[in-house]
N, C-alpha and C. Protein backbone atom coordinates (compact mmCIF):
# COMPACT_ATOMS: atom_id res chain seq x y z
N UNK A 1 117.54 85.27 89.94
CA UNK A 1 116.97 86.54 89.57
C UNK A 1 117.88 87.21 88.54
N UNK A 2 117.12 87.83 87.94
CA UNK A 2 118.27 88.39 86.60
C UNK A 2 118.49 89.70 86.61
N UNK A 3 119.53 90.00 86.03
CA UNK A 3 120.30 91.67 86.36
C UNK A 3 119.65 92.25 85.41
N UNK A 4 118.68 93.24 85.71
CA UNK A 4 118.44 94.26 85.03
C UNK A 4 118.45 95.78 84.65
N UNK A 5 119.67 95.86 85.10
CA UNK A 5 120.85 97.08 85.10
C UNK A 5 120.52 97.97 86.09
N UNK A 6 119.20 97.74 86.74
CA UNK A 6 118.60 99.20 87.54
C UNK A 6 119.22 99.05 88.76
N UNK A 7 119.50 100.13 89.25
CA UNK A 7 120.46 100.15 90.91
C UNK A 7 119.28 100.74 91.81
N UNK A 8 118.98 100.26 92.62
CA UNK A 8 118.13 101.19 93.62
C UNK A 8 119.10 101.29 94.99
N UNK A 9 118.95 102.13 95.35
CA UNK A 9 119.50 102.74 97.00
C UNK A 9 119.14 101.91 97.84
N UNK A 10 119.79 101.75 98.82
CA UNK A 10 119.64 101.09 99.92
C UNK A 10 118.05 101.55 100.73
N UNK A 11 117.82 100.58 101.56
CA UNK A 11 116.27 101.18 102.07
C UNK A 11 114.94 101.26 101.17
N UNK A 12 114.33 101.79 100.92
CA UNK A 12 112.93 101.56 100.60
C UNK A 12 113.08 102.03 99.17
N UNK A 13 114.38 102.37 98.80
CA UNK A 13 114.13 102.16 96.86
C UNK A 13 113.94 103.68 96.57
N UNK A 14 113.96 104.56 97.33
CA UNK A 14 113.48 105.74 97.19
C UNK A 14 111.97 106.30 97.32
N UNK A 15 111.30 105.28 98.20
CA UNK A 15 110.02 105.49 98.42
C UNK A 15 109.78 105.32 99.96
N UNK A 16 108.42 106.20 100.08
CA UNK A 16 108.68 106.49 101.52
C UNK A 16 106.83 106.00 102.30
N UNK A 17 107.15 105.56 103.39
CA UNK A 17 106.12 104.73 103.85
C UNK A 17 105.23 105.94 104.52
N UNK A 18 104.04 105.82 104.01
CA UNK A 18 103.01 106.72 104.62
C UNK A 18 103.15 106.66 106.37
N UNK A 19 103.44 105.45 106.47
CA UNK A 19 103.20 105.49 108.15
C UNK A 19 104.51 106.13 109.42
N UNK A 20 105.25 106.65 108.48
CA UNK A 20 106.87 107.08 109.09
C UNK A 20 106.57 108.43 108.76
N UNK A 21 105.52 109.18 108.65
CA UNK A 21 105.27 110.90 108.59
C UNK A 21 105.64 111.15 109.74
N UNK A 22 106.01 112.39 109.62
CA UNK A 22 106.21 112.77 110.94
C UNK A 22 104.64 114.14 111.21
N UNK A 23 104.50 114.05 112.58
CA UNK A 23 102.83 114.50 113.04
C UNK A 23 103.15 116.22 112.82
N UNK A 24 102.07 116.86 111.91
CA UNK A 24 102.52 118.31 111.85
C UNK A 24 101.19 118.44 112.68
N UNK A 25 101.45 120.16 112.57
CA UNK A 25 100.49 120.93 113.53
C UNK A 25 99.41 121.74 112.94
N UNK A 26 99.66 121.63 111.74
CA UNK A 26 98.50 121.60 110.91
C UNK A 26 98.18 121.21 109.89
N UNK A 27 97.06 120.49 109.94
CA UNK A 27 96.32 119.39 109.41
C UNK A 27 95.14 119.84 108.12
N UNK A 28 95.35 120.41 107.48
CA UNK A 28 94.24 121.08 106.54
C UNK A 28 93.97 120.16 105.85
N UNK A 29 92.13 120.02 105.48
CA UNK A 29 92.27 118.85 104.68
C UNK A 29 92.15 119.69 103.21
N UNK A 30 92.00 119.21 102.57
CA UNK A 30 91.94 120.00 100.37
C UNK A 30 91.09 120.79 100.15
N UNK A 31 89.74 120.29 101.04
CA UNK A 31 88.31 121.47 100.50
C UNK A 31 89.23 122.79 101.23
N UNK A 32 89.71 122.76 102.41
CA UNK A 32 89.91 123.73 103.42
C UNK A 32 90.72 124.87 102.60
N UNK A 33 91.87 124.13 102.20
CA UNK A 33 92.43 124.84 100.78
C UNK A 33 91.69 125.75 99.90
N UNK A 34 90.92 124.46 98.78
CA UNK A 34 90.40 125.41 98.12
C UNK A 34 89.49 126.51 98.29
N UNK A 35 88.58 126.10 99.68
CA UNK A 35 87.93 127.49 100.01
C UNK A 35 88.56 128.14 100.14
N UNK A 36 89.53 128.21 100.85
CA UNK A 36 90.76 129.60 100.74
C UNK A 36 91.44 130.22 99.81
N UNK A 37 91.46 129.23 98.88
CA UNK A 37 91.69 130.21 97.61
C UNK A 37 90.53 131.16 96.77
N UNK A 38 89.49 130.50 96.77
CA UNK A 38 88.36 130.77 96.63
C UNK A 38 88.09 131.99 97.09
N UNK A 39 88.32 131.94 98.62
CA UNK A 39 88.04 133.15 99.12
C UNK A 39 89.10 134.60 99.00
N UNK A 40 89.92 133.95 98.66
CA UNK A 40 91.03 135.02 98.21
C UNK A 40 90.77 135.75 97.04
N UNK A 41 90.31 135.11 95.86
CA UNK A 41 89.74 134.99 94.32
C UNK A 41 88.61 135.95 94.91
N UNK A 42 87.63 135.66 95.38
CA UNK A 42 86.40 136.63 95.36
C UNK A 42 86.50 137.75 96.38
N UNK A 43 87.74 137.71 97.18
CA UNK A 43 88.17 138.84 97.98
C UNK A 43 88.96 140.13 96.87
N UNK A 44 89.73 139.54 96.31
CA UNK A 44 90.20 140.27 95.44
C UNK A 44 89.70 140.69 94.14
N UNK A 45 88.36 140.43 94.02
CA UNK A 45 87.64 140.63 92.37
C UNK A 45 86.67 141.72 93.25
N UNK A 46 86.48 141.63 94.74
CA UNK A 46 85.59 142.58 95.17
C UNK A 46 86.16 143.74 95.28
N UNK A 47 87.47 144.12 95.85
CA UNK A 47 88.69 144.90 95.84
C UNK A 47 88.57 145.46 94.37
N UNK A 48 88.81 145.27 93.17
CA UNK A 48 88.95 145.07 92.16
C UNK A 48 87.53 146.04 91.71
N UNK A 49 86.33 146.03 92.19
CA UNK A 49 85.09 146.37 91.55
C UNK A 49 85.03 147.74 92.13
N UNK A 50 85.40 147.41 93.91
CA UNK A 50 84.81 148.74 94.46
C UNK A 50 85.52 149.86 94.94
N UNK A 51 87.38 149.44 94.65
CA UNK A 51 88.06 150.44 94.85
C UNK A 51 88.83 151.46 93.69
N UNK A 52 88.10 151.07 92.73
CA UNK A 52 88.17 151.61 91.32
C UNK A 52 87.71 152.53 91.19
């Protein structure tokens, strides 16, 4: 094999195995997100119209 100057770290190279997550307690999936921003966005444009 030939030296090609690159050093990687011991262990996985600096990459990390999906299956070694550790379990959180909340689980949001992306839509869940963006409705929430969403709803923040049209919470605050309503704020915006009617407390003016």
């Amino acid at each position: 094999m030939a030296n090609t100057g690159v050093n990687l770290p011991g262990g996985f190279g600096g990459l990390m195995r999906f299956g070694e997550e550790y379990p959180s307690k909340f689980n949001l999936k992306p839509m869940h997100v963006i409705l929430f921003v969403i709803f923040i966005i049209l919470f605050r444009i309503f704020l915006a119209i009617f407390l003016h």
